[in-house]
N, C-alpha and C. Protein backbone atom coordinates (compact mmCIF):
# COMPACT_ATOMS: atom_id res chain seq x y z
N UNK A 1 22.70 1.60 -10.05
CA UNK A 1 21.49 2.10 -9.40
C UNK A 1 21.82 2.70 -8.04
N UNK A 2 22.50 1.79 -7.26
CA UNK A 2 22.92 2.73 -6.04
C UNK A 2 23.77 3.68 -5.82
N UNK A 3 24.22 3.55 -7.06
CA UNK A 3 25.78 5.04 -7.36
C UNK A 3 24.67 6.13 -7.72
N UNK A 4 23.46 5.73 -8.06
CA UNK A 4 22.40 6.67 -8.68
C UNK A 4 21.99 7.87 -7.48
N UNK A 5 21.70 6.58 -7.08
CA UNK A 5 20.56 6.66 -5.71
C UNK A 5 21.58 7.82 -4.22
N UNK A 6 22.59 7.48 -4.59
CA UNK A 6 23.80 7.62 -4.03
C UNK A 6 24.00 9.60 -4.32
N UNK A 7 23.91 9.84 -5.33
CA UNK A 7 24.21 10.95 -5.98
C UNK A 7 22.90 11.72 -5.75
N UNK A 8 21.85 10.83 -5.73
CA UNK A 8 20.87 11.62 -5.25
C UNK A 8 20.90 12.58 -4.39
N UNK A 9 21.01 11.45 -3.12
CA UNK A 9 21.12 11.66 -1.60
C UNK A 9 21.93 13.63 -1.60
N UNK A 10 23.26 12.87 -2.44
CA UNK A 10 24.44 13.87 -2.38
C UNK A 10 23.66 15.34 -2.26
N UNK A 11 22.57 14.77 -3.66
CA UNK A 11 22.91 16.56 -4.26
C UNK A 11 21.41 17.29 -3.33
N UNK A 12 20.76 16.23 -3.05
CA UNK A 12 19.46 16.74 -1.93
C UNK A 12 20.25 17.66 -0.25
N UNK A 13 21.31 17.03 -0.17
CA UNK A 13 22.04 17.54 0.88
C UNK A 13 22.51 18.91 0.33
N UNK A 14 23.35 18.82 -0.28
CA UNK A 14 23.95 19.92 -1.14
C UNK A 14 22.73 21.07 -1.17
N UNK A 15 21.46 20.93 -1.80
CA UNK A 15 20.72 21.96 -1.60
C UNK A 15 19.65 22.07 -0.14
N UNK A 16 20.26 21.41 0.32
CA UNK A 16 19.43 21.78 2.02
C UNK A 16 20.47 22.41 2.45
N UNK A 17 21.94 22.46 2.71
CA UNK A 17 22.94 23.04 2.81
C UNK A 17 22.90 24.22 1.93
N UNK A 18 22.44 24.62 0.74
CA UNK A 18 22.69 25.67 0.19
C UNK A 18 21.19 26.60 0.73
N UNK A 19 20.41 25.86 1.05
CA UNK A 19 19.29 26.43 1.45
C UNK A 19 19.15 27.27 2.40
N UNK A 20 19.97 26.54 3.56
CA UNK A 20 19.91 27.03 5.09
C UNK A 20 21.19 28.00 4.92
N UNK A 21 22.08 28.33 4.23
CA UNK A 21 22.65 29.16 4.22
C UNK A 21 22.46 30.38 3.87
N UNK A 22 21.52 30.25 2.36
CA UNK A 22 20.81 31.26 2.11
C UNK A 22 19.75 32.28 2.97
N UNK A 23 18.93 31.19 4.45
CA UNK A 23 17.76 31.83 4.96
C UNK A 23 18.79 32.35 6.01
N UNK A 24 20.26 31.92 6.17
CA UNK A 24 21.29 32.39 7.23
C UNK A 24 21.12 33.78 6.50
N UNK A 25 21.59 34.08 5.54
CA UNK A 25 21.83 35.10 5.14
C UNK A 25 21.30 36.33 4.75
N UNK A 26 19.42 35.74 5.06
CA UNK A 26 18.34 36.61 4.72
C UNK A 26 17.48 36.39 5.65
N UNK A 27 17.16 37.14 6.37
CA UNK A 27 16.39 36.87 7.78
C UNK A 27 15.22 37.37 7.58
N UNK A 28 15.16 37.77 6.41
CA UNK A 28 13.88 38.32 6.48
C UNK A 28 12.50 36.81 6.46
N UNK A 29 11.18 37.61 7.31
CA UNK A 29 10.53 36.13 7.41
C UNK A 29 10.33 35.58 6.08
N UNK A 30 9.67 36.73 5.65
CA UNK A 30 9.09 35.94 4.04
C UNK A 30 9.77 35.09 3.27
N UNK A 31 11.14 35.43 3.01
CA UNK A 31 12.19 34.22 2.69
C UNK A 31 12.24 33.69 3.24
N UNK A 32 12.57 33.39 4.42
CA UNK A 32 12.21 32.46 5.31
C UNK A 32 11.19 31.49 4.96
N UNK A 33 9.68 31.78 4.78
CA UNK A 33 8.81 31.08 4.38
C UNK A 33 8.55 30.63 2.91
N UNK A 34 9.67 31.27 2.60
CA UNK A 34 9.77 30.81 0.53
C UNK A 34 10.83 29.41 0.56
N UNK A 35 11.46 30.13 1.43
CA UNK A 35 12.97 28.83 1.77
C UNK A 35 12.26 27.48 2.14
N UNK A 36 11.49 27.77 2.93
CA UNK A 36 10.71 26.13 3.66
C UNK A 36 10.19 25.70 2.37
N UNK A 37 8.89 26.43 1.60
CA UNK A 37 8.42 26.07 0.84
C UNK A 37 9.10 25.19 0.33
N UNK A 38 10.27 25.53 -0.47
CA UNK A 38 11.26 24.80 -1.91
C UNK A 38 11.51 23.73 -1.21
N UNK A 39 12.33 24.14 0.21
CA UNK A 39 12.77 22.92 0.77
C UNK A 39 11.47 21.44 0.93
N UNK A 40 10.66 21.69 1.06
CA UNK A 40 9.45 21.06 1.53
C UNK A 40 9.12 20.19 -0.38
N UNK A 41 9.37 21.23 -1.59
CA UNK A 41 9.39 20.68 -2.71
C UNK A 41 10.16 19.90 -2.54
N UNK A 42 11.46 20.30 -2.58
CA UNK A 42 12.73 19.59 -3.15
C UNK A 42 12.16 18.22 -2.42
N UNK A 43 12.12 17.61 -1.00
CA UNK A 43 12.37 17.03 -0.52
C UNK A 43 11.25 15.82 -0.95
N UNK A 44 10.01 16.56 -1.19
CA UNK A 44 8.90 15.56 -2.22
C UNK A 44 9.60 14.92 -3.60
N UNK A 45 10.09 16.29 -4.34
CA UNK A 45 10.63 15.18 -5.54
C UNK A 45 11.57 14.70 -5.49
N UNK A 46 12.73 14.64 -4.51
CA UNK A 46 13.72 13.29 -4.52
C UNK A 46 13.21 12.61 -3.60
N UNK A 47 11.81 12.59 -3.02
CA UNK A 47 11.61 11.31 -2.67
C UNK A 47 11.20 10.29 -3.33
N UNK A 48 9.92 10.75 -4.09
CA UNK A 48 9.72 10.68 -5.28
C UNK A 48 10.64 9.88 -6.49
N UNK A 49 11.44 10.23 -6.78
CA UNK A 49 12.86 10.00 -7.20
C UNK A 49 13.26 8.40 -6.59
N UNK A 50 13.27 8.80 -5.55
CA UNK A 50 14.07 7.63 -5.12
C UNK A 50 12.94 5.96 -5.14
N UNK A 51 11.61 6.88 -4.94
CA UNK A 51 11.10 5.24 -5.22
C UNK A 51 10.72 5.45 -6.38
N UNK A 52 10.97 5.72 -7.12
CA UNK A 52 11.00 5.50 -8.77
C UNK A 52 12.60 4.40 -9.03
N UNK A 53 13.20 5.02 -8.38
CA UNK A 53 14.74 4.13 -8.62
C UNK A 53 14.38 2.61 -7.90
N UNK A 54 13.59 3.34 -6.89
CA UNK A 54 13.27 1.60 -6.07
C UNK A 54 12.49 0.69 -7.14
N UNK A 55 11.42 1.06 -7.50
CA UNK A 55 10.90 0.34 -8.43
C UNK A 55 11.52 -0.20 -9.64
N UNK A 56 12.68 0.57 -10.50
CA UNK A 56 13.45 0.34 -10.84
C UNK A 56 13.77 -0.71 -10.82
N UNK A 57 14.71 -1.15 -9.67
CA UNK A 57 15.24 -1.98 -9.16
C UNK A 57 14.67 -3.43 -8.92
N UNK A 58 13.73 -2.83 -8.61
CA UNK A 58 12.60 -3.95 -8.05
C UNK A 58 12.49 -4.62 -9.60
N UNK A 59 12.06 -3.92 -10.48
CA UNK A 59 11.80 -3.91 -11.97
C UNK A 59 13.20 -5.08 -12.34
N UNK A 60 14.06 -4.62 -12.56
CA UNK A 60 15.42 -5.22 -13.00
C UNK A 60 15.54 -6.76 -11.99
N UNK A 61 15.39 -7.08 -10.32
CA UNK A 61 15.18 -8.19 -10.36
C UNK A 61 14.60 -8.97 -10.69
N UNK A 62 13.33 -8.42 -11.20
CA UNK A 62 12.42 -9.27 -11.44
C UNK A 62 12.50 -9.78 -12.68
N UNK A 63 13.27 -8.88 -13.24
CA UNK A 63 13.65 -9.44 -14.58
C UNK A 63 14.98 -10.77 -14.91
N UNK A 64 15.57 -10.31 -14.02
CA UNK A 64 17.01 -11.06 -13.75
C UNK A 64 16.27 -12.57 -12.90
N UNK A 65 15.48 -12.49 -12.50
CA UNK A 65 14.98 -13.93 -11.61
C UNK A 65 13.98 -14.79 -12.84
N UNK A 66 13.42 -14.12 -13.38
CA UNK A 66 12.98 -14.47 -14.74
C UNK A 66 13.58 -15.25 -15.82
N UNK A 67 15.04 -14.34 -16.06
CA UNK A 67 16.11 -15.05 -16.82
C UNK A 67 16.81 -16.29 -15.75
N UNK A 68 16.80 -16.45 -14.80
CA UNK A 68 17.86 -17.12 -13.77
C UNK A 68 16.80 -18.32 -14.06
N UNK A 69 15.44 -18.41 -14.09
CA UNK A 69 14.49 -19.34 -13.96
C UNK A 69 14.28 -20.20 -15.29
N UNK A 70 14.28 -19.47 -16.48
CA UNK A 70 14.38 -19.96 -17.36
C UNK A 70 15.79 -20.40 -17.98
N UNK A 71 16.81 -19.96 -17.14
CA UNK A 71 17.90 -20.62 -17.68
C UNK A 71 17.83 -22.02 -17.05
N UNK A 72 17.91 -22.28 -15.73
CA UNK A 72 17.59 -23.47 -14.87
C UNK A 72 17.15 -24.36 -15.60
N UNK A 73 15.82 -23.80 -16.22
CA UNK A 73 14.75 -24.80 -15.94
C UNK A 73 15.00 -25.86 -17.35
N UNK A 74 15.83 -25.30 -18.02
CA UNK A 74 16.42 -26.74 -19.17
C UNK A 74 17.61 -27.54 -18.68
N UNK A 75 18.44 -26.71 -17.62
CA UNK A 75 19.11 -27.69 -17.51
C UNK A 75 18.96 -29.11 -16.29
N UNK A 76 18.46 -28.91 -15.46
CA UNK A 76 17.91 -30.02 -14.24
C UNK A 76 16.46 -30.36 -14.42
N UNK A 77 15.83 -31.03 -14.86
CA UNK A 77 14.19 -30.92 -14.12
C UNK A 77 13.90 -31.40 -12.95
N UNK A 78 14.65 -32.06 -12.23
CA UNK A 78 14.66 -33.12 -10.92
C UNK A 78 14.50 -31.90 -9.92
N UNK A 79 15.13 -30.83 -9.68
CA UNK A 79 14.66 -29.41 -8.34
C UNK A 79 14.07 -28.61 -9.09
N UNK A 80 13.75 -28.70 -10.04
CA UNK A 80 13.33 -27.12 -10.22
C UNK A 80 11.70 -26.99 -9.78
N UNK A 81 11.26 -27.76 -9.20
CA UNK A 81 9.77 -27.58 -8.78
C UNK A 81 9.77 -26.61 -7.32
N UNK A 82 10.58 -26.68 -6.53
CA UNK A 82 11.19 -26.06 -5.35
C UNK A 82 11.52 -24.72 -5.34
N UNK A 83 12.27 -24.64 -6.82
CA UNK A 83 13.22 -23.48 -7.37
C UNK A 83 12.08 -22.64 -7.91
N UNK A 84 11.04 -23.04 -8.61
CA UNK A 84 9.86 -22.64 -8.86
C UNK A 84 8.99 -21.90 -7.92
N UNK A 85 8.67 -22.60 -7.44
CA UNK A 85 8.17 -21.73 -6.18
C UNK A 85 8.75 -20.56 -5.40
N UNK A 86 10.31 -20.92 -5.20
CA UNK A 86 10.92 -20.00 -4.35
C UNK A 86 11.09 -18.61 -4.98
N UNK A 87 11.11 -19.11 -6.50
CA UNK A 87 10.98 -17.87 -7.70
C UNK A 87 9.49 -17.29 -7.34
N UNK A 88 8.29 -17.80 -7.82
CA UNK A 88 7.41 -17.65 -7.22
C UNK A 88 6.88 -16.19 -5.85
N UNK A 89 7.62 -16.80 -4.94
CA UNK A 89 7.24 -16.37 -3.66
C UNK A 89 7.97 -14.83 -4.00
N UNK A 90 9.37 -15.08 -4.47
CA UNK A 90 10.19 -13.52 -4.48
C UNK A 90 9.26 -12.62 -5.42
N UNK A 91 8.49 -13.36 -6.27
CA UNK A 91 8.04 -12.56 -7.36
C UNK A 91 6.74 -11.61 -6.79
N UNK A 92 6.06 -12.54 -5.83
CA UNK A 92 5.04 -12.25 -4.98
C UNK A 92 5.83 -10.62 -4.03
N UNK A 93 6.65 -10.96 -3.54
CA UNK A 93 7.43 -10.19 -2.76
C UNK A 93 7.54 -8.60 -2.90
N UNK A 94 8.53 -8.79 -4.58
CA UNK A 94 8.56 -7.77 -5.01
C UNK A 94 7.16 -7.03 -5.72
N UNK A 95 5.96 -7.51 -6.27
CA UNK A 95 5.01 -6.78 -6.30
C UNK A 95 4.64 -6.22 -5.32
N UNK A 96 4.50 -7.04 -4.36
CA UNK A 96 3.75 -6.66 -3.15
C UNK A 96 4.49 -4.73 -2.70
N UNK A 97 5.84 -5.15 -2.46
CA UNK A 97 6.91 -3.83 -2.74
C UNK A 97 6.24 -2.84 -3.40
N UNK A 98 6.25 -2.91 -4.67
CA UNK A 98 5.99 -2.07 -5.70
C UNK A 98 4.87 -1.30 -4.97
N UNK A 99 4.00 -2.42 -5.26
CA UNK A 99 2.85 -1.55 -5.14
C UNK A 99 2.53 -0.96 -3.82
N UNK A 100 3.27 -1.26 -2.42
CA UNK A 100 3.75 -0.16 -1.57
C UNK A 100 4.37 1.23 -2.11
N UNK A 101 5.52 0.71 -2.38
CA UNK A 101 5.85 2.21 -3.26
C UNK A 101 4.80 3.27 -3.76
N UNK A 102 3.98 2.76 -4.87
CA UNK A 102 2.94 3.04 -5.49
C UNK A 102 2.05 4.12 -4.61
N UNK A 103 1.67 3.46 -3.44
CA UNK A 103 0.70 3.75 -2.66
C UNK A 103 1.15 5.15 -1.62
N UNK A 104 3.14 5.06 -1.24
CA UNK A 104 3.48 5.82 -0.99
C UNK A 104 3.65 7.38 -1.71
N UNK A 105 3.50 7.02 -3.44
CA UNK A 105 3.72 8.17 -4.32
C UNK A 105 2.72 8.79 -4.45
N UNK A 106 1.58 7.77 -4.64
CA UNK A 106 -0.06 8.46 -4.11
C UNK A 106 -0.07 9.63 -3.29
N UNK A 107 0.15 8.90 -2.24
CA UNK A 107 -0.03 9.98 -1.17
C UNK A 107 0.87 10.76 -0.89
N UNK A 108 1.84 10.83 -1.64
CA UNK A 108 2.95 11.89 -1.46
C UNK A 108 1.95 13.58 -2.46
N UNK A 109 1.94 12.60 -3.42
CA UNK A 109 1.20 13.76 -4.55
C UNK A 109 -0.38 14.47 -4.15
């Protein structure tokens, strides 16, 4: 996910760099004002992008704390009321996350 997220970054650079070279090379305004435009896209949908990967992520612990909880919970019963909760609270956590995210894609769109 972060080699993902990682490559993202890369290739968003890569075309802001190919961008500003291009309006180097064309001075005219109107390109100029076509250039912002895209740039102004591009930069919505890998943001976009990226909290989709966040959620993702968010997605996959929550899944992995799920399995970690139910593996536990046959083998000790003496802590796992503690362990419960603390599962609990992260689970609380990461919705709470999400649905930040959520609220950020809203208003991106």
């Amino acid at each position: 996910m972060m080699m993902m997220m990682m490559m993202m970054w890369m290739m968003m650079m890569m075309m802001m760099m190919m961008m500003m070279m291009m309006m180097m090379m064309m001075m005219n305004l109107m390109m100029m004002m076509m250039m912002m435009m895209m740039m102004m896209m591009m930069m919505m949908m890998m943001m976009i992008m990226m909290m989709m990967m966040m959620m993702m992520m968010m997605m996959m612990m929550m899944m992995m704390m799920m399995m970690r909880h139910d593996d536990d919970d046959d083998d000790d019963d003496d802590d796992d009321d503690d362990d419960d909760d603390d599962d609990n609270v992260m689970m609380m956590m990461m919705m709470m996350m999400m649905m930040m995210m959520m609220m950020m894609i809203m208003k991106m769109i």
